[in-house]
Protein backbone atom coordinates (compact mmCIF):
# COMPACT_ATOMS: atom_id res chain seq x y z
CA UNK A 1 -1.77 -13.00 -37.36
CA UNK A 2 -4.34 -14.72 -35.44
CA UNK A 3 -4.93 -17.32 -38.06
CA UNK A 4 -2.47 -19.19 -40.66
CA UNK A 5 -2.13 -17.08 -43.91
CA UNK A 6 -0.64 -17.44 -47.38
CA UNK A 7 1.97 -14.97 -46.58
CA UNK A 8 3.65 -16.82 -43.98
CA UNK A 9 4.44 -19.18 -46.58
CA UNK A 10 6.22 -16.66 -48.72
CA UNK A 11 9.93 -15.72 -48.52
CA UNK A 12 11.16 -12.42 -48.14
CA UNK A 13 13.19 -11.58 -51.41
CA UNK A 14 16.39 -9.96 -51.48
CA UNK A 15 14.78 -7.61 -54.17
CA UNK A 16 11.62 -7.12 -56.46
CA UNK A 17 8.62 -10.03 -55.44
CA UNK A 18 7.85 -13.44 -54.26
CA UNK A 19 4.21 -14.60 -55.21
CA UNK A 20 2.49 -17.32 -54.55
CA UNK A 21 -0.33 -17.92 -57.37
CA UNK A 22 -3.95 -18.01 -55.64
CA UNK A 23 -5.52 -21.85 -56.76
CA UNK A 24 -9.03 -22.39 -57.41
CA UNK A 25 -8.87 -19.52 -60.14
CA UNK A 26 -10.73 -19.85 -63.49
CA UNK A 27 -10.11 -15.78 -64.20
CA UNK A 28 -7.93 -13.21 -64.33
CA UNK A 29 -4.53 -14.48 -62.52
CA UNK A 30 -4.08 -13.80 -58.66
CA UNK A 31 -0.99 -13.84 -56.75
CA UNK A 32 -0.34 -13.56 -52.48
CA UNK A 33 3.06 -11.41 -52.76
CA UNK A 34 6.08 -10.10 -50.61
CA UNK A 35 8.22 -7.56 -51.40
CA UNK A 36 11.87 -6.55 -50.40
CA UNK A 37 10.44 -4.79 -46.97
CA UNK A 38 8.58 -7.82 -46.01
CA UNK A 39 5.18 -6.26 -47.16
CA UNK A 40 2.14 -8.46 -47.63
CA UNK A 41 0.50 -8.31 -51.25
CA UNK A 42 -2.32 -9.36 -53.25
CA UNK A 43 -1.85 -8.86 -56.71
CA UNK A 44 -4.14 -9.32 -60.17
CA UNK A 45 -2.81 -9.54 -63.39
CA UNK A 46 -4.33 -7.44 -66.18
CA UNK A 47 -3.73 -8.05 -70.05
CA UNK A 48 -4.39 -4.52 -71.55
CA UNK A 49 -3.80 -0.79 -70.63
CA UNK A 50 -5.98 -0.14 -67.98
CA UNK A 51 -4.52 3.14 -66.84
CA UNK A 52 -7.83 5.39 -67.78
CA UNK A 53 -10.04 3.21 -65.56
CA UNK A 54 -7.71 2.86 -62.90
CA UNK A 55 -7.90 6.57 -62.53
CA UNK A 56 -11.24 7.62 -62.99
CA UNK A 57 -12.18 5.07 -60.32
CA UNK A 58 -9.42 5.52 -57.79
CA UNK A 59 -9.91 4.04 -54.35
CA UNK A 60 -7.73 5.11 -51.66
CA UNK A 61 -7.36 3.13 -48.15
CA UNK A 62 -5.97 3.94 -45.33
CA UNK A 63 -3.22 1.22 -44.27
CA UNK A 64 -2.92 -0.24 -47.55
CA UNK A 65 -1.79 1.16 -51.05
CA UNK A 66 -3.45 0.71 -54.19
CA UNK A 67 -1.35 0.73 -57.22
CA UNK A 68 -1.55 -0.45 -61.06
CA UNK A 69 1.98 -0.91 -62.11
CA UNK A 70 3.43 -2.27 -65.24
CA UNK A 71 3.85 -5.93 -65.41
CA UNK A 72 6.30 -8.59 -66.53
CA UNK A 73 4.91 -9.41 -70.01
CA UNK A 74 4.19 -6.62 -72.94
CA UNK A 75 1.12 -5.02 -73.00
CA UNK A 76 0.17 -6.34 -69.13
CA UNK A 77 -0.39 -4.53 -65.70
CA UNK A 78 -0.57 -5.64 -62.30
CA UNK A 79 -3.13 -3.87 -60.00
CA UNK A 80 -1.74 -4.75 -56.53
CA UNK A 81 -2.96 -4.83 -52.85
CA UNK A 82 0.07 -3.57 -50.40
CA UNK A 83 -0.20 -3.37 -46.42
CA UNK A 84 1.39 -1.13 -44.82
CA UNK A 85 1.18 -2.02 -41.50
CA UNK A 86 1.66 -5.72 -40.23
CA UNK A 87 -0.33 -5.72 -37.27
CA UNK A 88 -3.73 -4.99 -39.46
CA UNK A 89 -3.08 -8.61 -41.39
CA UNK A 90 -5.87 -9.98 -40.06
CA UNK A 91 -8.43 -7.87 -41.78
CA UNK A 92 -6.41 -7.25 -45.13
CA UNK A 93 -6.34 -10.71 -45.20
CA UNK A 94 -10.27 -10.94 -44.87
CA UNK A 95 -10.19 -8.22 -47.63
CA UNK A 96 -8.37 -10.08 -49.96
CA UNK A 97 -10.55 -13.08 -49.47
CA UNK A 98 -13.30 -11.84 -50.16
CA UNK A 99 -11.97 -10.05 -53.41
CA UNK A 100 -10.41 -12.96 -54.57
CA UNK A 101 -14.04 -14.84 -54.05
CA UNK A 102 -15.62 -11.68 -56.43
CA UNK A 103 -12.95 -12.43 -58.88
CA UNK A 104 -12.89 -16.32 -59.05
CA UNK A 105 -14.61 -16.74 -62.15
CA UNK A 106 -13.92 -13.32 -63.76
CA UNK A 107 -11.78 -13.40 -67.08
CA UNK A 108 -12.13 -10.24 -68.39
CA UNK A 109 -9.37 -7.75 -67.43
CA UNK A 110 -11.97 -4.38 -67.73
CA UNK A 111 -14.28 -6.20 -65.48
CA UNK A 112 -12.16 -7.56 -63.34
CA UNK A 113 -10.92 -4.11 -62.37
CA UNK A 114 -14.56 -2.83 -61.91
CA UNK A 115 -14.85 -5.34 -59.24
CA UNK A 116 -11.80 -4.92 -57.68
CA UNK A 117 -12.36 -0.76 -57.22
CA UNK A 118 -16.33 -1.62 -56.47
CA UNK A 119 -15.01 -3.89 -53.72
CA UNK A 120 -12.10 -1.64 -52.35
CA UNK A 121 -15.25 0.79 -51.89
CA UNK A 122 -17.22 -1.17 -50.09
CA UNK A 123 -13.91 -1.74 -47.55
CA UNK A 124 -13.24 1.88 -47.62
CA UNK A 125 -17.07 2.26 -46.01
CA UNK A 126 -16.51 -0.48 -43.74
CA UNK A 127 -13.09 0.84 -42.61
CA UNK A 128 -14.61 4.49 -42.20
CA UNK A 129 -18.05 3.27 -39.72
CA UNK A 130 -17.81 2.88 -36.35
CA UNK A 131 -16.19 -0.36 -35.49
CA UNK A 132 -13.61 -2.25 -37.82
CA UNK A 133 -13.98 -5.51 -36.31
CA UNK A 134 -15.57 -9.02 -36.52
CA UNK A 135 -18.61 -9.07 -35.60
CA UNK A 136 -20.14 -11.36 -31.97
CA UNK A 137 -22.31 -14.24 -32.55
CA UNK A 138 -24.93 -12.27 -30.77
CA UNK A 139 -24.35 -9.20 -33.43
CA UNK A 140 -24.38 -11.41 -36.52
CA UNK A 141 -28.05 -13.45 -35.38
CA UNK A 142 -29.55 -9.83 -35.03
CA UNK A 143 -27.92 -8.53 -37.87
CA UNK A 144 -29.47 -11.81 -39.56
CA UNK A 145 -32.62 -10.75 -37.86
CA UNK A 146 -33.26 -7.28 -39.32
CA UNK A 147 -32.00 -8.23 -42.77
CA UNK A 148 -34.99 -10.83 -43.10
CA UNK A 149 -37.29 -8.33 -42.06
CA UNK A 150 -35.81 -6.06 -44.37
CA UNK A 151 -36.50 -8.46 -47.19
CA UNK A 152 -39.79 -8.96 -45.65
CA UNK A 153 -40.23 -4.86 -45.86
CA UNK A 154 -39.72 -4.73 -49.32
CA UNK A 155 -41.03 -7.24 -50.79
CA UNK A 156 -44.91 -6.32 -49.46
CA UNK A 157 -45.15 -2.92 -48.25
CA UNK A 158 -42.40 -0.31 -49.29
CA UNK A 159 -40.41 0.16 -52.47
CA UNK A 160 -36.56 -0.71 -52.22
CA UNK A 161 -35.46 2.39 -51.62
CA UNK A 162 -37.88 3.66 -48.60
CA UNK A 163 -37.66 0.12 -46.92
CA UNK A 164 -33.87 0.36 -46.92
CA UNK A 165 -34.33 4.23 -45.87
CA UNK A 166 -36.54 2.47 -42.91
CA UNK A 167 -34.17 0.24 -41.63
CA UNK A 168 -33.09 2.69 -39.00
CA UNK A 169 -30.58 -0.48 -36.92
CA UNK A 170 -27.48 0.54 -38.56
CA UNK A 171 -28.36 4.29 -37.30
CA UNK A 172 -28.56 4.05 -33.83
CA UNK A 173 -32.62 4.81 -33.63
CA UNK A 174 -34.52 3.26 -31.11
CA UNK A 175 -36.13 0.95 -32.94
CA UNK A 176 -34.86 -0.64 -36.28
CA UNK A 177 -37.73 -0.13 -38.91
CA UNK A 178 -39.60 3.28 -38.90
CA UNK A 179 -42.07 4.29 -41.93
CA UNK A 180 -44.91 6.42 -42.26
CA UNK A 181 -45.99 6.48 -38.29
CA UNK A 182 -45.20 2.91 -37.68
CA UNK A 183 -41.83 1.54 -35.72
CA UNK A 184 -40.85 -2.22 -35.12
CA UNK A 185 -38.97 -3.03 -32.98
CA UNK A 186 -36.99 -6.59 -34.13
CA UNK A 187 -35.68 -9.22 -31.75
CA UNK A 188 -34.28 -12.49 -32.47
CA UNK A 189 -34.43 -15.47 -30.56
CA UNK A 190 -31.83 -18.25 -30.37
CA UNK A 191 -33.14 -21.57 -29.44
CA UNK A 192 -32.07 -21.38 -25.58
CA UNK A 193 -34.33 -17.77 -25.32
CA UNK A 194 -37.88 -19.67 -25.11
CA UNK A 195 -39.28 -17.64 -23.05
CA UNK A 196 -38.14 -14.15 -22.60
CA UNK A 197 -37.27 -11.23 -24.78
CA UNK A 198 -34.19 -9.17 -23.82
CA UNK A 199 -34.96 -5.22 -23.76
CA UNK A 200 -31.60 -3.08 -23.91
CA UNK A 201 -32.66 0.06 -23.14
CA UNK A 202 -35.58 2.37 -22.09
CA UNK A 203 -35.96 4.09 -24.82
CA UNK A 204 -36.75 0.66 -27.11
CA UNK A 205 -40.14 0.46 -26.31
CA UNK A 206 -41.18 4.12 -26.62
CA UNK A 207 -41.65 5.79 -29.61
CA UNK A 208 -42.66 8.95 -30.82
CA UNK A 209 -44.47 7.15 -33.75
CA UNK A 210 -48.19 6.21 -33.56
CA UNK A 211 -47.96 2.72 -33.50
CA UNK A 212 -44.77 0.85 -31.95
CA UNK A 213 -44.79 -2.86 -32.55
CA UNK A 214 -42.06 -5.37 -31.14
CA UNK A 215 -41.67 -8.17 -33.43
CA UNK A 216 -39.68 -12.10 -31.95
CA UNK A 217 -38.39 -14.45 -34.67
CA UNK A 218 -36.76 -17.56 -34.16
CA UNK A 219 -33.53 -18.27 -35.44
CA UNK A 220 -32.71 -22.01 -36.05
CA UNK A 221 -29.00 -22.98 -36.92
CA UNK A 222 -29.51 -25.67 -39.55
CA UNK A 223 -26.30 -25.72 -41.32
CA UNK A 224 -27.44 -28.45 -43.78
CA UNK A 225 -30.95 -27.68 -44.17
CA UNK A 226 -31.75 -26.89 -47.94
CA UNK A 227 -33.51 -23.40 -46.79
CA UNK A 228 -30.86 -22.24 -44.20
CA UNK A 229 -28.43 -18.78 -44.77
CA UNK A 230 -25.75 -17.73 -43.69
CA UNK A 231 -25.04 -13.96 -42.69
CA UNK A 232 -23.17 -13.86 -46.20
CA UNK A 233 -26.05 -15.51 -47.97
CA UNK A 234 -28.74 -13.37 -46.85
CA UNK A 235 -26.54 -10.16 -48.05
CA UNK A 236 -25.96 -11.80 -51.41
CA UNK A 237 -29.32 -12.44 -51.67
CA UNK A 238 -30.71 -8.75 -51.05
CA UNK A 239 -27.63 -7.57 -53.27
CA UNK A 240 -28.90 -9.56 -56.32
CA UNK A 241 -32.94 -8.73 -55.38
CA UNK A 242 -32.28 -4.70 -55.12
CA UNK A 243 -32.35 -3.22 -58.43
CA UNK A 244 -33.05 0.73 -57.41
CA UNK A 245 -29.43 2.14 -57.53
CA UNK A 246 -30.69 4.11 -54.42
CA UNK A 247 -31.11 1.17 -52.44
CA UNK A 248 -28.06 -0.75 -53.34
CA UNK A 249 -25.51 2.59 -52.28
CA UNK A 250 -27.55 3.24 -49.47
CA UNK A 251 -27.51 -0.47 -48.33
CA UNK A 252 -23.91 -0.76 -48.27
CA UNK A 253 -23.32 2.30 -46.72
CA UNK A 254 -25.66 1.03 -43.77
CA UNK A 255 -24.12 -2.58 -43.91
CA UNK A 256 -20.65 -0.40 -43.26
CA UNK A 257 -22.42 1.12 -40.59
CA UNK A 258 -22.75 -2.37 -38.76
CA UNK A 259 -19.11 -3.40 -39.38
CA UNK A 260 -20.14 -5.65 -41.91
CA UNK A 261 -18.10 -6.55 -44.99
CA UNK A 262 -18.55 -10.28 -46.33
CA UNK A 263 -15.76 -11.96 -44.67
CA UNK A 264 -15.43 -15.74 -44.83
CA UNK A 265 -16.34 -15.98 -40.65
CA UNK A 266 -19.61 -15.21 -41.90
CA UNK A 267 -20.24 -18.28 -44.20
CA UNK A 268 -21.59 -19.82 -40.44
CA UNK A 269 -23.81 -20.10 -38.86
CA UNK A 270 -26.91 -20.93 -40.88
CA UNK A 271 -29.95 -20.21 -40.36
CA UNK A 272 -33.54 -21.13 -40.46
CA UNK A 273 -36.38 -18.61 -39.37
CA UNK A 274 -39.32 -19.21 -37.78
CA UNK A 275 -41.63 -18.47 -35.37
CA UNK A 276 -42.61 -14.72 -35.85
CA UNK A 277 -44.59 -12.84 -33.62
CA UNK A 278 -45.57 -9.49 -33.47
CA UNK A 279 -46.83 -7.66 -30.76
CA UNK A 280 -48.48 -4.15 -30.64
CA UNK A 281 -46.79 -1.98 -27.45
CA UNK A 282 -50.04 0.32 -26.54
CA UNK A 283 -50.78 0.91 -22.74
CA UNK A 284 -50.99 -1.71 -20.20
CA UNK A 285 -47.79 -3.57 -22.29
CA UNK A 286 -45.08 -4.47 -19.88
CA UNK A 287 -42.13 -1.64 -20.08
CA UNK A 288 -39.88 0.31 -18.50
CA UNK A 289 -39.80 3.90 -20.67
CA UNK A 290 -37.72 6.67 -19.92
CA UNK A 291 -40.16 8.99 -19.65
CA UNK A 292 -41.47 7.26 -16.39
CA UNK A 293 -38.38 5.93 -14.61
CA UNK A 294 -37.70 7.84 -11.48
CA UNK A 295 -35.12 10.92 -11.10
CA UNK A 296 -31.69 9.27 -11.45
CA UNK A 297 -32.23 6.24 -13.09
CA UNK A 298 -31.17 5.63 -16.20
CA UNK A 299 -29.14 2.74 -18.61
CA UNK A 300 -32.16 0.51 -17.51
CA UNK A 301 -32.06 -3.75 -19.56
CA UNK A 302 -34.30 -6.06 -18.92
CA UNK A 303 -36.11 -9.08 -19.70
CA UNK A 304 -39.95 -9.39 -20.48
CA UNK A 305 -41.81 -12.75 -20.31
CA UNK A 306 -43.20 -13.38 -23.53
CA UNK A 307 -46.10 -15.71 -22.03
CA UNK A 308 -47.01 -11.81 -19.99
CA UNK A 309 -47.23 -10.25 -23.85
CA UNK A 310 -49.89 -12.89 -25.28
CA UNK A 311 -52.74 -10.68 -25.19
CA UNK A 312 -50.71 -8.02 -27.14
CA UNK A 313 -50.31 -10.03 -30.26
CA UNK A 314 -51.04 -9.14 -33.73
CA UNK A 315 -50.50 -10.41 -37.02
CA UNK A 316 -47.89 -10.08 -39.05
CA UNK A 317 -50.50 -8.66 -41.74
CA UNK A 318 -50.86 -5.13 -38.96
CA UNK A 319 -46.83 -4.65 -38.86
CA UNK A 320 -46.42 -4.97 -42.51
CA UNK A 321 -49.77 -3.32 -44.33
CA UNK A 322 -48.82 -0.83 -47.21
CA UNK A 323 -49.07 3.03 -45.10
């Protein structure tokens, strides 16, 4: 393991389990566990027969086993957690987190396992997109980036569910937002980027769509400002705004899609935005598009001035009118 983690603090038993109870629990009890091979598990006591639920919602995962086994007192059941291999620690230990933070207050057994399964899902998403990994600073600001815009979507122009279906980042599109015969392009700025805008590719400024705007926003980390999210915060805060059952499936499946689950390296940085700017890309903008590079060229990045975009600007009102 890269980092210290309950386990190592657990003895491998001769035979049966060594737990360690989880602290900081109001709900249903949580235990870190080893077993006789040295296994690392996470298990949740359950008062009740839960055996119905547990199959009718069934999550498998690859690397770790899922089990609800009979526990030490009558009428009780353990649903537990097992790895199966060591060297993936790391992230079952960010799983478990993360469960254990769903499950903190919960006291009812029923409900406890609906989370637990709902959760497991989630993982089994995450675990099934491109990349299982943490994300780079640089990933997690412009993941920041396009979530506030997606908030920003929703909230005046499209319903839930088609402003989610427009956020086209976690599908490898060419720009991240495209509805009706609009596409916006999102970048956002760190305080050292004053004064340029980083284009990856010549294909981000072209668009088959009528209008193609590029929209900068300025990401402040304020870690104690009142105002200020974290990556985390600004996915619980979409989670509990979405109410179209559409939206919310099709919003974790994307976050999946950016190797996102809520892991506790996400609870910093926070940030602050500010500072947007949108600019409408029509001729005369400054570009380099595939469709005029020379034979041979290709994989072009590069840096625009944002001082040499001024006359392009628009308001925000022309991005984000209702189509």
């Amino acid at each position: 393991m890269s980092r210290s983690a309950p386990w190592d603090a657990i003895p491998t038993p001769a035979a049966d389990l060594n737990v360690l109870r989880v602290a900081g629990t109001t709900g249903v009890a949580i235990f870190w566990g080893r077993d006789a091979g040295a296994q690392c598990l996470l298990i949740i006591e359950l008062d009740g027969d839960h055996t119905v639920q547990f199959r009718r919602d069934m999550v498998s995962l690859h690397g770790i086993s899922v089990d609800l086994r009979n526990g030490d007192g009558v009428g009780q059941q353990r649903f537990v957690l097992t790895l199966a291999r060591h060297i993936d620690s790391d992230l079952f230990l960010g799983l478990c987190e993360t469960l254990i933070g769903n499950l903190r207050d919960v006291a009812d057994p029923a409900t406890a396992l609906a989370v637990a399964l709902a959760h497991l899902r989630r993982w089994k998403a995450f675990l099934a997109g491109r990349n299982a990994r943490l994300l780079s600073p640089g990933e997690v600001r412009g993941l920041f980036g396009e979530l506030h815009v997606l908030r920003l979507l929703y909230q005046d122009t499209l319903p839930q569910a088609a402003a989610v279906d427009a956020w086209c980042g976690p599908d490898d599109s060419h720009q991240d937002f495209i509805f009706g015969n609009r596409a916006i392009e999102v970048k956002s700025l760190s305080g050292r980027e004053r004064s340029t805008v980083r284009i990856s590719s010549e294909d981000q400024l072209e668009s088959l769509a009528d209008e193609l705007f590029l929209l900068t926003q300025r990401l402040s980390s304020q870690p104690d400002a009142g105002q200020a999210l974290s990556l985390n915060g600004i996915v619980g805060l979409i989670d509990s705004e979405l109410g179209d059952a559409d939206a919310i499936e099709q919003f974790a499946d994307k976050l999946a899609g950016m190797s996102y689950v809520p892991l506790a390296e996400y609870d910093a940085p926070r940030f602050i935005v500010g500072g947007l700017q949108g600019y409408r890309v029509t001729d005369g903008f400054p570009r380099l598009i595939r469709s005029e590079l020379p034979p041979g060229i290709t994989k072009v990045s590069y840096d625009i001035m944002l001082e040499a975009i001024t006359p392009f600007s628009c308001d925000e009102a022309d991005m984000f009118r209702r189509p």
